[in-house]
Protein backbone atom coordinates (compact mmCIF):
# COMPACT_ATOMS: atom_id res chain seq x y z
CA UNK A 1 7.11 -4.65 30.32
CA UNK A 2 6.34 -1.13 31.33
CA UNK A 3 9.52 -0.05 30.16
CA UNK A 4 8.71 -1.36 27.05
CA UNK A 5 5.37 0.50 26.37
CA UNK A 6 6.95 3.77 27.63
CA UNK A 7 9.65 3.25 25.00
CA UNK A 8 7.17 2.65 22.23
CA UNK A 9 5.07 5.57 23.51
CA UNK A 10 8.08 7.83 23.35
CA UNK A 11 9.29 6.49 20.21
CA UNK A 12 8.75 8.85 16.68
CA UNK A 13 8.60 5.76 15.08
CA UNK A 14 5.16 4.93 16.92
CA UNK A 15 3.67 8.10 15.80
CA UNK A 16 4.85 7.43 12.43
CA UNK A 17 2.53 4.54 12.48
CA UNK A 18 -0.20 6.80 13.92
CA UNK A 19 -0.30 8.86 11.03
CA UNK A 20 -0.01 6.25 8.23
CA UNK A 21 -2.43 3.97 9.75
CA UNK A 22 -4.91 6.75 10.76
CA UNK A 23 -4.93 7.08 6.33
CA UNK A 24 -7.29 4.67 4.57
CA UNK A 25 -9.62 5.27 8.36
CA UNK A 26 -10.03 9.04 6.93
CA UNK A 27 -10.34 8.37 3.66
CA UNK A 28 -13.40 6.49 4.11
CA UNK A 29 -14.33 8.04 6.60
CA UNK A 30 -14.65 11.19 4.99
CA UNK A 31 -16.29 10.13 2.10
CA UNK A 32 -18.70 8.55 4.39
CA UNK A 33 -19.42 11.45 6.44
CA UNK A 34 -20.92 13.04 3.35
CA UNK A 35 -23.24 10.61 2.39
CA UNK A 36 -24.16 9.84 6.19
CA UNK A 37 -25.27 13.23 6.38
CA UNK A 38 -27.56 12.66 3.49
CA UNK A 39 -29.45 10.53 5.39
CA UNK A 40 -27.91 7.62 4.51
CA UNK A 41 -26.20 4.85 6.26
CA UNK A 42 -22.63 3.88 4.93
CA UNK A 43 -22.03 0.51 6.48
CA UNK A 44 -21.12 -1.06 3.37
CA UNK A 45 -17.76 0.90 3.43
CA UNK A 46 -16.43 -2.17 3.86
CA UNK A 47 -17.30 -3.27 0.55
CA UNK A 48 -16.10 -0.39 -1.13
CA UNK A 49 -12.65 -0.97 0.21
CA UNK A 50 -12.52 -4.28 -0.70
CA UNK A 51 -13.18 -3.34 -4.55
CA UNK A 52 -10.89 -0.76 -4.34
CA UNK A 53 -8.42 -2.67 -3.08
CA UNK A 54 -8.61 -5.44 -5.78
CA UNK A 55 -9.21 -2.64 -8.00
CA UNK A 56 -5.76 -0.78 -7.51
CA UNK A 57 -4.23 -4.39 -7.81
CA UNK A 58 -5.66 -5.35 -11.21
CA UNK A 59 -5.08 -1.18 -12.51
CA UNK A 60 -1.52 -1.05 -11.29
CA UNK A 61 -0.66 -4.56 -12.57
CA UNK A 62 -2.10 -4.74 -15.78
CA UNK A 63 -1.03 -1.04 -16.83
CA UNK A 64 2.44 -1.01 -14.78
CA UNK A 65 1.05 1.79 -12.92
CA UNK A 66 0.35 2.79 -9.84
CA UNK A 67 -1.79 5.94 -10.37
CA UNK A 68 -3.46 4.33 -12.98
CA UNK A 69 -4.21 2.01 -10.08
CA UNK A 70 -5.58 4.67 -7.56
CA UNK A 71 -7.86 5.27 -11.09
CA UNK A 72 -9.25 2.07 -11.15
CA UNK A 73 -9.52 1.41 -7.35
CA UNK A 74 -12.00 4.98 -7.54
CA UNK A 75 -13.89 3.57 -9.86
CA UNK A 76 -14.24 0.05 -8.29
CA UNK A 77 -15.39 1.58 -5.14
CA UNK A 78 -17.74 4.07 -7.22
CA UNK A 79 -19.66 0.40 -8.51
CA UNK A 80 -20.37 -0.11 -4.86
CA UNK A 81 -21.78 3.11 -3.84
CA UNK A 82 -23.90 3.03 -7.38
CA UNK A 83 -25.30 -0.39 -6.67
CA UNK A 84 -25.56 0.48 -3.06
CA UNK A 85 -27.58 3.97 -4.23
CA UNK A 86 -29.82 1.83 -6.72
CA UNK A 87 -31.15 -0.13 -4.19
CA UNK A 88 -31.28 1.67 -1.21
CA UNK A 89 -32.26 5.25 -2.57
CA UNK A 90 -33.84 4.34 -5.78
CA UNK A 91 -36.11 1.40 -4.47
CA UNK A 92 -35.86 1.80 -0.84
CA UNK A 93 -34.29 -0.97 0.37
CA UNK A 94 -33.46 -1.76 3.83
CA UNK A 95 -30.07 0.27 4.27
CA UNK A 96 -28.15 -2.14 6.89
CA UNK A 97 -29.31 -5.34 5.37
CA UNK A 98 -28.00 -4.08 1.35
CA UNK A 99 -24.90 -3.30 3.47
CA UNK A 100 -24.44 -6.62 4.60
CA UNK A 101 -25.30 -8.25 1.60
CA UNK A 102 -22.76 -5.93 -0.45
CA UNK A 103 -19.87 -6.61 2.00
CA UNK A 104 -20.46 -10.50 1.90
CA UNK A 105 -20.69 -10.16 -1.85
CA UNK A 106 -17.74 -7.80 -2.31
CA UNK A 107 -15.49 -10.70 0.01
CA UNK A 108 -16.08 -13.04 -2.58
CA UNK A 109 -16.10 -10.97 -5.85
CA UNK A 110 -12.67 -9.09 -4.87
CA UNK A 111 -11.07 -12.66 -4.85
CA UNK A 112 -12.51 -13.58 -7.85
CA UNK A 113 -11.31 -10.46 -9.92
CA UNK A 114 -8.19 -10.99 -8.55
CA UNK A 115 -8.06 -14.50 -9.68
CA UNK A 116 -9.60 -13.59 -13.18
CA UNK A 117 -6.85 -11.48 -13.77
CA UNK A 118 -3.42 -13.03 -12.34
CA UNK A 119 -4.12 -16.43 -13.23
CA UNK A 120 -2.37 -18.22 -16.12
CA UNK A 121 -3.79 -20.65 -17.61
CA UNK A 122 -6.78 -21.67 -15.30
CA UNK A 123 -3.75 -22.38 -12.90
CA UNK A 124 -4.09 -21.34 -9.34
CA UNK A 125 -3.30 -17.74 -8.27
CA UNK A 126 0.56 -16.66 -7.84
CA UNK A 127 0.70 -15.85 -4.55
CA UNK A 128 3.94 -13.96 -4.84
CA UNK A 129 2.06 -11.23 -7.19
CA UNK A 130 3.11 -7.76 -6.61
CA UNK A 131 2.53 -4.99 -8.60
CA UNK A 132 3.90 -0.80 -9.11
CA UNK A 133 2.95 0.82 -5.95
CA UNK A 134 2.66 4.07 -4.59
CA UNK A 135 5.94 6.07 -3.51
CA UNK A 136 6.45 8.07 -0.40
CA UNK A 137 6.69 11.62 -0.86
CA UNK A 138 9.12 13.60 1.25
CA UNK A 139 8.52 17.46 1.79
CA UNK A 140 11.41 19.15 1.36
CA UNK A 141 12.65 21.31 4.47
CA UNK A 142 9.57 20.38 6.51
CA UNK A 143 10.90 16.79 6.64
CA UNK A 144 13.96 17.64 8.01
CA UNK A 145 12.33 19.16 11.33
CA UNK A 146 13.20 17.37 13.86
CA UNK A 147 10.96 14.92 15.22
CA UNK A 148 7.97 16.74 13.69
CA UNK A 149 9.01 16.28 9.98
CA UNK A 150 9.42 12.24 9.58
CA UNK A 151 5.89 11.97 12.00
CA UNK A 152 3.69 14.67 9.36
CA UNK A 153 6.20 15.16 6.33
CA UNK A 154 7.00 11.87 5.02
CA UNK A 155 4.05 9.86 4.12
CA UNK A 156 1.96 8.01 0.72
CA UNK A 157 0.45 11.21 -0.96
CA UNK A 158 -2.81 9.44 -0.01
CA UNK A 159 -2.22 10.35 3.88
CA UNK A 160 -1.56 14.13 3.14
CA UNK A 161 -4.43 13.57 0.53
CA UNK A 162 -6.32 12.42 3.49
CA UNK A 163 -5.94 15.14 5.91
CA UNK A 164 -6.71 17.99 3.55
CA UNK A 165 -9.91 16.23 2.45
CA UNK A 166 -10.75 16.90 6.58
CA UNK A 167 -10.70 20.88 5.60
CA UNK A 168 -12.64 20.18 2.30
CA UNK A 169 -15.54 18.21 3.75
CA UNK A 170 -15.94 20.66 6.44
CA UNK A 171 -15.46 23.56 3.80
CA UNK A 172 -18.18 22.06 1.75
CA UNK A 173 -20.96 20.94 4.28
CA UNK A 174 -20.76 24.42 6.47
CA UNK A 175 -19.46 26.98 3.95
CA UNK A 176 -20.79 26.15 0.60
CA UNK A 177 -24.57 26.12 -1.00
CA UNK A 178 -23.97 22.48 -1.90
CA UNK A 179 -23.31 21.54 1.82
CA UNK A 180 -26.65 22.91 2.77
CA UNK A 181 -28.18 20.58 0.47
CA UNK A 182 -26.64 17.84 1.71
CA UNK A 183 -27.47 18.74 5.63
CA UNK A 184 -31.18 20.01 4.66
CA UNK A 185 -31.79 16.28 2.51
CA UNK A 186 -30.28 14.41 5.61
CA UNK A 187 -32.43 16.44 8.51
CA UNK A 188 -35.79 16.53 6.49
CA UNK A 189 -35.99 14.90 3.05
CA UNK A 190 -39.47 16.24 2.65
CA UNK A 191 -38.89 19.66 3.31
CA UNK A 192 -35.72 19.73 0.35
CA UNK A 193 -37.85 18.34 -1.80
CA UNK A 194 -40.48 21.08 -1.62
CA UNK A 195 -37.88 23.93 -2.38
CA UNK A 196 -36.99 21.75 -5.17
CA UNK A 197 -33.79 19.65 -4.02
CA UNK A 198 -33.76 16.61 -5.57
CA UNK A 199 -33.33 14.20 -2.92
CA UNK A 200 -32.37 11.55 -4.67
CA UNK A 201 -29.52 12.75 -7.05
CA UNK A 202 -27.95 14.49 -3.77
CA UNK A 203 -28.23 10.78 -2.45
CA UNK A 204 -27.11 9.45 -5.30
CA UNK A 205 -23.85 11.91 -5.45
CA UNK A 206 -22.76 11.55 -2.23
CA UNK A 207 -22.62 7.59 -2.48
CA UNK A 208 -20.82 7.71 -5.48
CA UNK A 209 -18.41 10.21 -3.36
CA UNK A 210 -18.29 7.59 -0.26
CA UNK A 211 -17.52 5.21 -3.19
CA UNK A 212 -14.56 6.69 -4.66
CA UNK A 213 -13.08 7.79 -0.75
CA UNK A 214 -13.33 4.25 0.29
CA UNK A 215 -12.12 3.07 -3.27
CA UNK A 216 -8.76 4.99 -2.36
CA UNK A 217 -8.84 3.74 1.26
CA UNK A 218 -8.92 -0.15 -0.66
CA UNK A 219 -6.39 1.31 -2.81
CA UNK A 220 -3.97 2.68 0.11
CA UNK A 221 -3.45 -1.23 1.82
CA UNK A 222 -3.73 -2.65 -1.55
CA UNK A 223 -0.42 -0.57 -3.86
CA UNK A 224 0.06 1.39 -0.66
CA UNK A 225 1.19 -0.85 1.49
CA UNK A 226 1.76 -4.13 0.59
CA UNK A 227 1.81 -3.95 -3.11
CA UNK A 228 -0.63 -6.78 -3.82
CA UNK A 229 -3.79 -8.17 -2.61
CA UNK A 230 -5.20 -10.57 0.06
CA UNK A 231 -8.22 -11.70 0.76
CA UNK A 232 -10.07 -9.62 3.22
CA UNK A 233 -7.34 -7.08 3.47
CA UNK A 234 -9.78 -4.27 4.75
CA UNK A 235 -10.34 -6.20 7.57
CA UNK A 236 -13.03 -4.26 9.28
CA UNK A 237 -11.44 -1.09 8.34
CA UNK A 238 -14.80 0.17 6.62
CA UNK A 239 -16.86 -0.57 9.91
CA UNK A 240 -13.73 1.51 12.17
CA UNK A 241 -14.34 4.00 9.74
CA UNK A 242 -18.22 3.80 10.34
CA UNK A 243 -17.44 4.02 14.22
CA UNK A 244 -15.54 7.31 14.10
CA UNK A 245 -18.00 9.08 12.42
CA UNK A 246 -20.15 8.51 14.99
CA UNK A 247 -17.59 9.35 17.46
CA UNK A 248 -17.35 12.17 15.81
CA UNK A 249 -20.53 13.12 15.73
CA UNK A 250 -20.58 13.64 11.93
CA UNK A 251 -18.83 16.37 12.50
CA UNK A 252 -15.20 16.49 10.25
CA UNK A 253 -13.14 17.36 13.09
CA UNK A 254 -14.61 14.93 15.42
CA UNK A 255 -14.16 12.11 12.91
CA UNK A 256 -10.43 13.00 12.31
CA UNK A 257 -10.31 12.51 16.20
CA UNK A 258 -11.69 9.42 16.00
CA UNK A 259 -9.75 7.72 13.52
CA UNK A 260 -6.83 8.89 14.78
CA UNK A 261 -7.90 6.93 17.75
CA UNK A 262 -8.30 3.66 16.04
CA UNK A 263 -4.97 4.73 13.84
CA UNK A 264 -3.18 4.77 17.63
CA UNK A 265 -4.84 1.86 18.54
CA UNK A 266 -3.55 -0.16 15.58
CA UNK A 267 -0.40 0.74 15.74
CA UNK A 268 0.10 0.33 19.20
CA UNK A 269 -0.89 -3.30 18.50
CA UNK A 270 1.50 -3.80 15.89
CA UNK A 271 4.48 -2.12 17.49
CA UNK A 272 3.58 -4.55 21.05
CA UNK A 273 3.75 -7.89 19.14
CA UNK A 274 6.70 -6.90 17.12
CA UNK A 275 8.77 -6.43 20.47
CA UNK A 276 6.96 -9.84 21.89
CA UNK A 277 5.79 -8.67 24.84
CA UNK A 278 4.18 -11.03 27.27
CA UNK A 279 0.50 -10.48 25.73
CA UNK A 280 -1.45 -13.07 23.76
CA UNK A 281 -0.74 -11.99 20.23
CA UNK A 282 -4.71 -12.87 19.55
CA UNK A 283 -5.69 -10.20 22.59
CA UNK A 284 -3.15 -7.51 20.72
CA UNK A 285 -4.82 -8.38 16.83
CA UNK A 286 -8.16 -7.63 18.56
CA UNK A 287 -6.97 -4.51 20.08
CA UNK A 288 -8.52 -2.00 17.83
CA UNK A 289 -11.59 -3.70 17.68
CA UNK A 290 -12.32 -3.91 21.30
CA UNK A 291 -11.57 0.04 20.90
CA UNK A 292 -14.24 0.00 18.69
CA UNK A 293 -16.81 -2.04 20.16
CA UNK A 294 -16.39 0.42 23.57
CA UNK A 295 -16.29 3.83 21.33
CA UNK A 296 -19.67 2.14 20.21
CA UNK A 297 -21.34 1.37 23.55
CA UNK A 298 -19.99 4.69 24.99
CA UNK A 299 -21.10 7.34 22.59
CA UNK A 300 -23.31 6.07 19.59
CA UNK A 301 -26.51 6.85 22.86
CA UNK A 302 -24.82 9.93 22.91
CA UNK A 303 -24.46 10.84 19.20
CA UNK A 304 -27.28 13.04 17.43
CA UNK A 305 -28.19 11.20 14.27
CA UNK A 306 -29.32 13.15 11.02
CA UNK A 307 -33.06 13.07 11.67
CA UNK A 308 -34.01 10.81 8.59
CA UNK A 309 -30.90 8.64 9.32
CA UNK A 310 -31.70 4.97 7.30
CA UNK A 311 -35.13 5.87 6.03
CA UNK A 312 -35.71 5.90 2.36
CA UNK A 313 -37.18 9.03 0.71
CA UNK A 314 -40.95 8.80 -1.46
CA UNK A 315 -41.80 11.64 -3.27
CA UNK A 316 -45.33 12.84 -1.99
CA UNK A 317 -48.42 13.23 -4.65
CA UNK A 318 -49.17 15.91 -5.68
């Protein structure tokens, strides 16, 4: 069996997987990071998968195309983070439990758009539906490295789209005026406001940007990957994605670190029960989420939270 795991550790294929899995993780993960360091918490990532997933679907199939797909999985994931903003930002609701009511609703409504749409007739759903999906784009010359070029070079142009957005957060939080607002509404809400940040429209942006991150993450399993749509198919993704950015430390570098953790983790998984390796299949499907769960109780009492992490923001009298 050792020799088995060595030969999957050594393989490129394995760190194929790494990369392509690591994807929708950083996708959402980056748009969460944003809004997280607003102040808000982004648990219902989850949710805004799940709606982009079904949202690529129904945009892909309906228009016979995929981009138009990525289109309407941005803007299904952008519903989310509005209805998620409304309540938690605009009337203060309690952040985790509108989380957990959005990703229990957003399980049911994704398989009832899906149904809406594909079924004929009031019959029951095809469940052979597929629909245009995304192509893999192959960088010409840096593909051909070997070794390195198939691992980085030959990917969904949502994985490369993925990795640059880990330069662009970290350009725009440290580097840019607009960053500042976002770290100065997430450390003291209060204190923005009285040099005239609005609080709430930063909020209010950065949800809608966690939105349309995780609406491509929904989008990358959904016309990605396996070119149609199943119930659940995030899968916990959102709340992995959650977890590395507070491995991370809501810091952009950290977080790519951390779902590249869970991307290795998931792949390993996949790439064990494919060669049927004495391991209970059920101990290999919870693989990355024991990862999790120990990433969790390991360094969330270690993480700095923004200071007004979860608490909703009142405009003093004046």
């Amino acid at each position: 069996m050792l020799e088995q795991l060595w030969e999957i550790l050594l393989s490129v294929d394995f760190y194929v997987a790494i990369i392509r899995m690591t994807g929708p993780l950083l996708l959402a993960a980056m748009g969460g990071l944003i809004a997280e360091r607003t102040g808000v918490i982004t648990f219902s990532m989850e949710a805004m998968m799940l709606l982009g997933a079904v949202g690529g679907v129904i945009g892909s199939g309906v228009f016979g195309n995929a981009w138009i797909g990525l289109l309407t999985a941005v803007m299904g994931g952008m519903m989310v983070g509005l209805v998620f903003a409304l309540m938690a930002v605009t009337f203060g609701a309690n952040q985790i439990v509108t989380s957990v009511a959005l990703n229990i609703g957003a399980l049911g409504l994704s398989s009832l758009l899906f149904a809406m749409v594909f079924t004929a007739r009031g019959e029951a759903v095809r469940t052979t539906i597929t629909v245009p999906s995304l192509s893999e784009w192959r960088i010409p010359l840096l593909a051909d490295i070997p070794i390195i070029g198939p691992i980085f070079f030959h990917h969904l142009p949502l994985v490369y789209f993925a990795f640059l957005m880990v330069f662009v957060v970290w350009y725009v939080l440290f580097r840019t005026t607009w960053g500042l607002k976002i770290r100065a509404v997430g450390e003291h809400p209060q204190a923005a406001d009285t040099l005239g940040i609005r609080v709430a429209r930063v909020r209010y942006l950065a949800l809608l940007f966690t939105g349309a991150m995780a609406g491509l993450a929904g989008a990358f399993l959904s016309i990605g990957v396996l070119n149609t749509f199943q119930e659940n198919m995030a899968s916990g993704r959102g709340f992995i994605a959650y977890t590395a950015i507070v491995f991370g430390k809501w810091q952009p570098l950290g977080v790519l670190l951390g779902t590249l953790l869970f991307g290795a983790a998931d792949a390993l998984q996949l790439r064990i029960q494919a060669r049927g390796l004495p391991i209970p299949y059920q101990l290999m499907v919870a693989f990355p989420y024991l990862v999790t769960l120990l990433v969790l109780v390991f360094f969330v009492g270690k993480a700095t939270w923004p200071a007004s992490y979860g608490s909703p923001f009142a405009r003093e009298n004046k």
